[in-house]
Protein backbone atom coordinates (compact mmCIF):
# COMPACT_ATOMS: atom_id res chain seq x y z
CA UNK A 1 117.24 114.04 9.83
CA UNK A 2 118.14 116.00 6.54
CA UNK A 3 119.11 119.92 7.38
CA UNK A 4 118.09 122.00 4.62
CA UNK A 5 119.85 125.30 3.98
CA UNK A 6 118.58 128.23 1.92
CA UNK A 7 121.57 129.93 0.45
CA UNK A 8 119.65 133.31 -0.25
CA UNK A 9 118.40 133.74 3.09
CA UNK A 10 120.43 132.19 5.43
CA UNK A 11 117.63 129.91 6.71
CA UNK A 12 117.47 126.48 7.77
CA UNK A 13 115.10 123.77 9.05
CA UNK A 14 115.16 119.79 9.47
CA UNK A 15 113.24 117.39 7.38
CA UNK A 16 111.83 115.49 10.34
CA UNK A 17 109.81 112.89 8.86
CA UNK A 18 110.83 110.79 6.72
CA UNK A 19 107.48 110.53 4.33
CA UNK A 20 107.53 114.40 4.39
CA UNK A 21 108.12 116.79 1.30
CA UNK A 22 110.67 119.74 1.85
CA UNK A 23 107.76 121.93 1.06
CA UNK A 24 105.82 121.04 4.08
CA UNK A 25 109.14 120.35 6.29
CA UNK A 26 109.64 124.24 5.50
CA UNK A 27 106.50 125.68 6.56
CA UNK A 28 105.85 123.08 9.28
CA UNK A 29 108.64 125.19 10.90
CA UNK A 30 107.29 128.23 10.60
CA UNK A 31 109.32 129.08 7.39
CA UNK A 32 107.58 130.85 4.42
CA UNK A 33 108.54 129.14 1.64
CA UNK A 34 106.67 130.04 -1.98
CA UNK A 35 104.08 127.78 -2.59
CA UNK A 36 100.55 127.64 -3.70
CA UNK A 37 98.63 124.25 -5.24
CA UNK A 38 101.06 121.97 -2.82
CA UNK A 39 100.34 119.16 -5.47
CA UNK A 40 102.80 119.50 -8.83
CA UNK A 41 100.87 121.56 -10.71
CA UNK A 42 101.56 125.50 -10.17
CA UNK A 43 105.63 125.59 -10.19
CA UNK A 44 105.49 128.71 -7.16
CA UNK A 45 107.32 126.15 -4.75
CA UNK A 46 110.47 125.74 -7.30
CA UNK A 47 114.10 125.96 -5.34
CA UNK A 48 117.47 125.36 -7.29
CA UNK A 49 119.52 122.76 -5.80
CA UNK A 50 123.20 123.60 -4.99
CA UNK A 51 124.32 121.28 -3.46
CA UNK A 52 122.78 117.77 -1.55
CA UNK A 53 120.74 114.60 -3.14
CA UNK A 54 116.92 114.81 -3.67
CA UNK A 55 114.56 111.92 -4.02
CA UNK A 56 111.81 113.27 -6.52
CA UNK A 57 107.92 112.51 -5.77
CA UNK A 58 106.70 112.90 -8.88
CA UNK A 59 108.82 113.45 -12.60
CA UNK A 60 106.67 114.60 -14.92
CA UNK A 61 104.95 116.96 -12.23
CA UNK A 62 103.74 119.89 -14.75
CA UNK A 63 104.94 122.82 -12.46
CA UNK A 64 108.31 122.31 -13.66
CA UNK A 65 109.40 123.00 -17.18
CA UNK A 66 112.28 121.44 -19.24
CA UNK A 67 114.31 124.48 -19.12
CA UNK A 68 113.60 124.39 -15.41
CA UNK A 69 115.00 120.58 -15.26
CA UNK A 70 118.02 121.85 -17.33
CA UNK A 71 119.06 124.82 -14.43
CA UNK A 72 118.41 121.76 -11.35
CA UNK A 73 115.23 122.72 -10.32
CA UNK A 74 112.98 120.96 -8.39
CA UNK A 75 110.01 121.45 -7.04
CA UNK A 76 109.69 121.48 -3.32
CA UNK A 77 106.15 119.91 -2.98
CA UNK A 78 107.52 116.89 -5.18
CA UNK A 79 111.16 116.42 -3.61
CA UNK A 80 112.44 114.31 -0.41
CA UNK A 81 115.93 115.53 0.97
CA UNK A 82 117.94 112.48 1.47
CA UNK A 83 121.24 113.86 2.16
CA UNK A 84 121.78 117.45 3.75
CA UNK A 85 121.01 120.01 1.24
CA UNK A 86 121.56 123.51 0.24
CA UNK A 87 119.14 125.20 -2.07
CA UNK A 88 118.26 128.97 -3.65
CA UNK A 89 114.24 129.12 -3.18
CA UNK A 90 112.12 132.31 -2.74
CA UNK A 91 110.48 132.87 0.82
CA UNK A 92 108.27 135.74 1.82
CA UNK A 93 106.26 136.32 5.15
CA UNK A 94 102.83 136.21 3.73
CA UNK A 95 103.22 132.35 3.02
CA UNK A 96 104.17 131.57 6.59
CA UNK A 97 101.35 129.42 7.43
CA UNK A 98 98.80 130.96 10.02
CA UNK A 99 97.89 127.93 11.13
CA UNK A 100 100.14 125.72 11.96
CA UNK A 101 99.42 122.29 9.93
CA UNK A 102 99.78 118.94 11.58
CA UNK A 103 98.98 115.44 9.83
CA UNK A 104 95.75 113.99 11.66
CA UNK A 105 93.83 110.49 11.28
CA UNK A 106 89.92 111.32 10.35
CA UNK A 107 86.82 108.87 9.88
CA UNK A 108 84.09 109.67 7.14
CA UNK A 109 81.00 110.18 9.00
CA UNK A 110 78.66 111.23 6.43
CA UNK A 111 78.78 111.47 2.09
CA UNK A 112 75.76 113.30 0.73
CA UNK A 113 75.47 113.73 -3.02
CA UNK A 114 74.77 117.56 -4.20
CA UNK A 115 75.21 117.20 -7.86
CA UNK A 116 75.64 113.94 -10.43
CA UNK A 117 79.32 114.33 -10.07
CA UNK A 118 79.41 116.52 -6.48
CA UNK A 119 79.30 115.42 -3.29
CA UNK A 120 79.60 116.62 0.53
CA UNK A 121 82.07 114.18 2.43
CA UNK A 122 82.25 114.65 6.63
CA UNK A 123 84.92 113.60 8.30
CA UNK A 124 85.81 113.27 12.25
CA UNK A 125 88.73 114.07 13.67
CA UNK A 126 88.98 113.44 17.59
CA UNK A 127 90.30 116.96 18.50
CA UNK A 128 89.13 120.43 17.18
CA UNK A 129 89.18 121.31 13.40
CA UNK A 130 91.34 123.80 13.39
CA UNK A 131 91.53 125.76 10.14
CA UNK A 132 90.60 129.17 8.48
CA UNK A 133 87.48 129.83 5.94
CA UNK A 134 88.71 129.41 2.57
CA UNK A 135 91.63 126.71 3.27
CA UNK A 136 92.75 123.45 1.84
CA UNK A 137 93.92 120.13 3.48
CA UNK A 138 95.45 117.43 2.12
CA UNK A 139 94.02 114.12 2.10
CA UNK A 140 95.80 111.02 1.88
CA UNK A 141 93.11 108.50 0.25
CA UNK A 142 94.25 104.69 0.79
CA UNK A 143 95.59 103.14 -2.21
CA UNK A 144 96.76 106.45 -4.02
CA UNK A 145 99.99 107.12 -3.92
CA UNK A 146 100.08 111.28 -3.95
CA UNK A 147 97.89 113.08 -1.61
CA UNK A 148 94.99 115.58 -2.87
CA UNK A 149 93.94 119.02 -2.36
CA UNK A 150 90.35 119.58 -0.81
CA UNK A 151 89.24 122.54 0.53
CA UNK A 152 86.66 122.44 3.38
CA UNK A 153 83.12 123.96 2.81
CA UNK A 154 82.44 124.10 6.67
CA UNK A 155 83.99 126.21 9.44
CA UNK A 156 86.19 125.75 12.19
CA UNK A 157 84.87 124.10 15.34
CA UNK A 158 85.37 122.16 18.36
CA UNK A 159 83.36 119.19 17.17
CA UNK A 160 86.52 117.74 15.16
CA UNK A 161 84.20 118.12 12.14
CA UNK A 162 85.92 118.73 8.36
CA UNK A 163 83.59 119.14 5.40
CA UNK A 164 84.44 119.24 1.94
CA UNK A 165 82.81 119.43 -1.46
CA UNK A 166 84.64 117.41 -4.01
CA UNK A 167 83.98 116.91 -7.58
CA UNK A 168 84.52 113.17 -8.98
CA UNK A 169 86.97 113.51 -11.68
CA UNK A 170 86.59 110.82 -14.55
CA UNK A 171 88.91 107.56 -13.91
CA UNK A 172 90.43 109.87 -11.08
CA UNK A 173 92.09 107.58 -8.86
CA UNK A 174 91.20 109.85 -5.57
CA UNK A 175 88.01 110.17 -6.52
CA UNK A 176 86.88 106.75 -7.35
CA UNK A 177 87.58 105.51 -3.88
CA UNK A 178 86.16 108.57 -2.30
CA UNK A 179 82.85 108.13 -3.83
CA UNK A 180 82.64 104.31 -4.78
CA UNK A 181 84.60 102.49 -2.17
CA UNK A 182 85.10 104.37 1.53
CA UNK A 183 82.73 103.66 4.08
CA UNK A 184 81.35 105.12 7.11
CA UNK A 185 84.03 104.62 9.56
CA UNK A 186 86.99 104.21 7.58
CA UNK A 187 89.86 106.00 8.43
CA UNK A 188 92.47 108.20 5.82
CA UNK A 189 95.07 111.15 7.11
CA UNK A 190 95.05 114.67 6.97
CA UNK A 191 97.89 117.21 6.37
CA UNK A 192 97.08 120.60 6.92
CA UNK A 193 95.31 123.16 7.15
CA UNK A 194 96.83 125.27 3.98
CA UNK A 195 96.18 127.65 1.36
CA UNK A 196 96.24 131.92 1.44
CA UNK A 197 92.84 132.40 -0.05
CA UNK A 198 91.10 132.52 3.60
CA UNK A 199 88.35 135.03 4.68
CA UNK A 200 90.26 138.51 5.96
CA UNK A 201 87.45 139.97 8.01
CA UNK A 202 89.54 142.90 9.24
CA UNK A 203 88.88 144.63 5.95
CA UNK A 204 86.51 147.11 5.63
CA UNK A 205 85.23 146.36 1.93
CA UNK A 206 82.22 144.06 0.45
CA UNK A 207 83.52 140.86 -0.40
CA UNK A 208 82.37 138.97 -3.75
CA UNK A 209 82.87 134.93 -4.03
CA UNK A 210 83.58 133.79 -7.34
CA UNK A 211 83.37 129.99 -7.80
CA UNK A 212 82.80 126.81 -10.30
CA UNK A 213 83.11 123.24 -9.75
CA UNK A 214 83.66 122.04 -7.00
CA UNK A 215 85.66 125.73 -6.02
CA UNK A 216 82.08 126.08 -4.32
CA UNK A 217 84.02 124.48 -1.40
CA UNK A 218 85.77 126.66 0.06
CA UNK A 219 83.60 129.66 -0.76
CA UNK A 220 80.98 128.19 1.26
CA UNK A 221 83.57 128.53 4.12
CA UNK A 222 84.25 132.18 3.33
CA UNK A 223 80.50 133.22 2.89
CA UNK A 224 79.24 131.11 6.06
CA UNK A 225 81.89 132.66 8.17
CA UNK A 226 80.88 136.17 6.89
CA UNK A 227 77.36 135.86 7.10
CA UNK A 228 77.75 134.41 11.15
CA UNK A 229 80.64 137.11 11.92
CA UNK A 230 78.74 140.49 13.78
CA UNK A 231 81.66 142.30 13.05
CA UNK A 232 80.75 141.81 9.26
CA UNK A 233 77.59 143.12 10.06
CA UNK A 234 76.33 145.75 7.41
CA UNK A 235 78.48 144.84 4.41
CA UNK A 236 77.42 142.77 1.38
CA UNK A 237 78.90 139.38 -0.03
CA UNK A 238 77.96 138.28 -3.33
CA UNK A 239 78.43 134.98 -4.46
CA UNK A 240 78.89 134.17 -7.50
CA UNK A 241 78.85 130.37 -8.90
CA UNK A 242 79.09 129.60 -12.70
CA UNK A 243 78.22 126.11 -14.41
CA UNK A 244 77.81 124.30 -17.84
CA UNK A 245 74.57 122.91 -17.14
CA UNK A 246 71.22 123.73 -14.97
CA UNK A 247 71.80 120.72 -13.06
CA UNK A 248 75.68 121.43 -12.23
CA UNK A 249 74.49 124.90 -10.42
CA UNK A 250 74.60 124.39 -6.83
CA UNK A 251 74.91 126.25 -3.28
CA UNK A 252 71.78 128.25 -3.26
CA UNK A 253 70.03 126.40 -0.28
CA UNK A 254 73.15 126.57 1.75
CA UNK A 255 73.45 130.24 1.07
CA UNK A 256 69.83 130.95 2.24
CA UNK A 257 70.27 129.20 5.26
CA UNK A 258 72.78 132.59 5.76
CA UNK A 259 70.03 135.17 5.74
CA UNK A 260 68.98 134.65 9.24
CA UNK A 261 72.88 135.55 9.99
CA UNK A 262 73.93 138.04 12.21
CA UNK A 263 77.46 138.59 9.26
CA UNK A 264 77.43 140.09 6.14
CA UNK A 265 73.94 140.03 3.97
CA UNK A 266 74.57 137.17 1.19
CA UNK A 267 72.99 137.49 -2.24
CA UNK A 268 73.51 134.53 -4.46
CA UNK A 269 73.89 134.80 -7.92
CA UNK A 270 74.72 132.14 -10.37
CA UNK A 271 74.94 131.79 -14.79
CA UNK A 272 75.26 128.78 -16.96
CA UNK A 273 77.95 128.67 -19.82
CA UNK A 274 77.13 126.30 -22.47
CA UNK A 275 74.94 127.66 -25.11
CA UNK A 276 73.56 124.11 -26.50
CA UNK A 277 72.14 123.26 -22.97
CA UNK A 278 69.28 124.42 -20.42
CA UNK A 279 66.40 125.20 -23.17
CA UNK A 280 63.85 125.86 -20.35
CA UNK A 281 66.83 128.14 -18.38
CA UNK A 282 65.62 131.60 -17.58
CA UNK A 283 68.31 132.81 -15.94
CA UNK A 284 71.25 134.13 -16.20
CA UNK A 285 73.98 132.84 -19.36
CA UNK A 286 77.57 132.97 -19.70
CA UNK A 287 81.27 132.54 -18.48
CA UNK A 288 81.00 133.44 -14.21
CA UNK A 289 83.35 136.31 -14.62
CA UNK A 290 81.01 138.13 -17.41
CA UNK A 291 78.44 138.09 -15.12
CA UNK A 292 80.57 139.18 -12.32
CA UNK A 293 80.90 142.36 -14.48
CA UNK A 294 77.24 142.70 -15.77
CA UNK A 295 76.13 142.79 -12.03
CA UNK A 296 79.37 144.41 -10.80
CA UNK A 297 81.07 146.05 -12.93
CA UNK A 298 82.96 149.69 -11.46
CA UNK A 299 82.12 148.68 -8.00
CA UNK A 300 85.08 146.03 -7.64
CA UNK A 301 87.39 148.03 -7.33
CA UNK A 302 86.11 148.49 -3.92
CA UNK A 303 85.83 144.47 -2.92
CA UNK A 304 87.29 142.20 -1.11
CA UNK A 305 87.58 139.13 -4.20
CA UNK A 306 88.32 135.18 -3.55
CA UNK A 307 88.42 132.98 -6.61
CA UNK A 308 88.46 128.80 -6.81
CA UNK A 309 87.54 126.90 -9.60
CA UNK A 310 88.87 125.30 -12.54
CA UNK A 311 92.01 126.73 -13.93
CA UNK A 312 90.50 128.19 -17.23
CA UNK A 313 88.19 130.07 -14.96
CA UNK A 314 90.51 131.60 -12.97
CA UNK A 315 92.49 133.10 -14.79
CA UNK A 316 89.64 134.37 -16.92
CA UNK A 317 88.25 136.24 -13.63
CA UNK A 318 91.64 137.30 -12.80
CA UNK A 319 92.28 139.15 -15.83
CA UNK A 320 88.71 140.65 -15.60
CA UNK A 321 89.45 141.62 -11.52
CA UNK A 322 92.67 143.16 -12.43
CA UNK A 323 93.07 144.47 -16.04
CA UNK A 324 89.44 144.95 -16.64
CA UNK A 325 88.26 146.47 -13.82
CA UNK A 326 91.39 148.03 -12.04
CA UNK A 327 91.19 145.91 -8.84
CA UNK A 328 93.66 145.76 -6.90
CA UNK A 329 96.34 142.42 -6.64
CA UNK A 330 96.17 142.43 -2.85
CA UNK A 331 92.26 142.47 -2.82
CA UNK A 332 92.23 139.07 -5.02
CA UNK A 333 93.13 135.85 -3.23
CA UNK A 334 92.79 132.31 -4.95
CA UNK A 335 95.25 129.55 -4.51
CA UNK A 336 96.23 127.79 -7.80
CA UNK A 337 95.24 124.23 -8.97
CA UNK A 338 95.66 121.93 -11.91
């Protein structure tokens, strides 16, 4: 079993298994190693390596840049010890995981289309699902070689139920087996649960949900715990969800279902962005974070904000949140994905 050292900190932890990523070694022992997307893309789980040999997941993983290959470093989601090895990565408290992740096999029970290109999977596990509202899991789909990033859409519960909503992605290899070729009753494994964009009900301020794509996922989470939490009783959530078309807008049934809640009160509000579509569309027009603003704008300050979507949307709404309208970084929580 590998032992991994972290020169800056004085830290160290095993890499147990032998299929596992240093990443997850790390915070499967309670370590709080930087990380974010867990899947190549983001670069916040980079370490330099000083010493040791390193089998490498993934090469052209876009979270690392050439410069970054030129200094030795790797990124820890992408990179199997297979010697002993001593690295310089950054660690912090707030990524130690709350709950603790474990790989688990689950059956599909259920896939329900929402949208053309949306669907709801459920999936049985044969113990409790134990995660928080607004985190990912991993998914290991047979046949693919990587694992992929889902966030669930339901909540925690005893049942052994996880729900997510994924988006097909065009000649995706996940995707296409997902939606064209698993069955009721066939098996893949979970890793996790993960992710720092979860629910904080212990703060006093409104929350707003900002989603688009298939980032509806795990603001469902967030807004249906809210809206069943009494001790969220009296504050507001508004959801916002943003997409090209008419038909890609989604959510708003779920999100009634929350008015008879004893949580938060949940308003749902939702725009369409591309001008050349929608000619009978009445409502609302426009990037998701401009009508975050229009509806919003110099009471944000004051919210609690979760983000997931695509990338370019994002960051858009982050720069509105925080340069635009002066909120707070610690009151905006998203976890990054490519």
């Amino acid at each position: 079993m590998p032992l991994i050292e972290i020169e800056n900190t004085g830290e160290r932890f095993q890499q147990n298994d032998i299929d596992d990523c240093i990443l997850r070694a790390g915070l499967a022992s309670g370590l709080g190693l930087s990380y974010e997307c867990n899947s190549g893309g983001c670069g916040s789980c980079k370490f330099e390596l000083l010493e040791g040999e390193v089998e490498t997941l993934w090469a052209d993983a876009p979270g690392l840049s050439a410069r970054d290959i030129k200094k030795n470093r790797r990124l820890a989601c992408q990179s199997r010890a297979l010697t002993d090895l001593r690295i310089k990565m950054h660690t912090a408290p707030e990524f130690c995981l709350p709950v603790l992740a474990k790989r688990q096999s689950l059956s599909l029970l259920e896939r329900r289309a929402v949208t053309d290109d949306i669907a709801e999977f459920r999936f049985q596990v044969d113990n409790e699902a134990v995660f928080l509202p607004g985190q990912y899991a991993l998914l290991h789909v047979p046949g693919v070689d990587s694992p992929r990033a889902y966030s669930m859409s339901n909540l925690p519960n005893q049942n052994g139920e996880w729900a997510f909503w994924i988006r097909r992605v065009a000649n995706g290899a996940a995707t296409t087996v997902l939606f064209d070729q698993l069955r009721r009753g066939d098996r893949l494994i979970l890793d996790g649960p993960y992710g720092m964009a979860y629910l904080r009900p212990d703060s006093p301020r409104d929350v707003v949900c900002i989603a688009g794509g298939s980032g509806i996922s795990p603001m469902l989470s967030i807004a249906r715990a809210a809206a069943s939490d009494p001790a969220m009783a009296g504050r507001r959530l508004d959801f916002f969800f943003g997409g090209r078309r008419p038909a890609d807008l989604c959510g708003q049934l779920e999100l009634a279902e929350l008015s008879r809640g004893p949580g938060a009160l949940v308003t749902y509000h939702c725009s369409i962005s591309d001008p050349d579509v929608g000619s009978g569309w009445s409502g609302e027009r426009g990037f998701i974070h401009e009508l975050v603003q229009r509806q919003l704008g110099g009471q944000l300050s004051n919210r609690e904000c979760y983000l997931a979507g695509p990338p370019p949307m994002v960051q858009a709404t982050q720069r509105a949140l925080l340069l635009d309208e002066g909120v707070s970084q610690d009151q905006v929580h998203f976890d990054r994905f490519f």
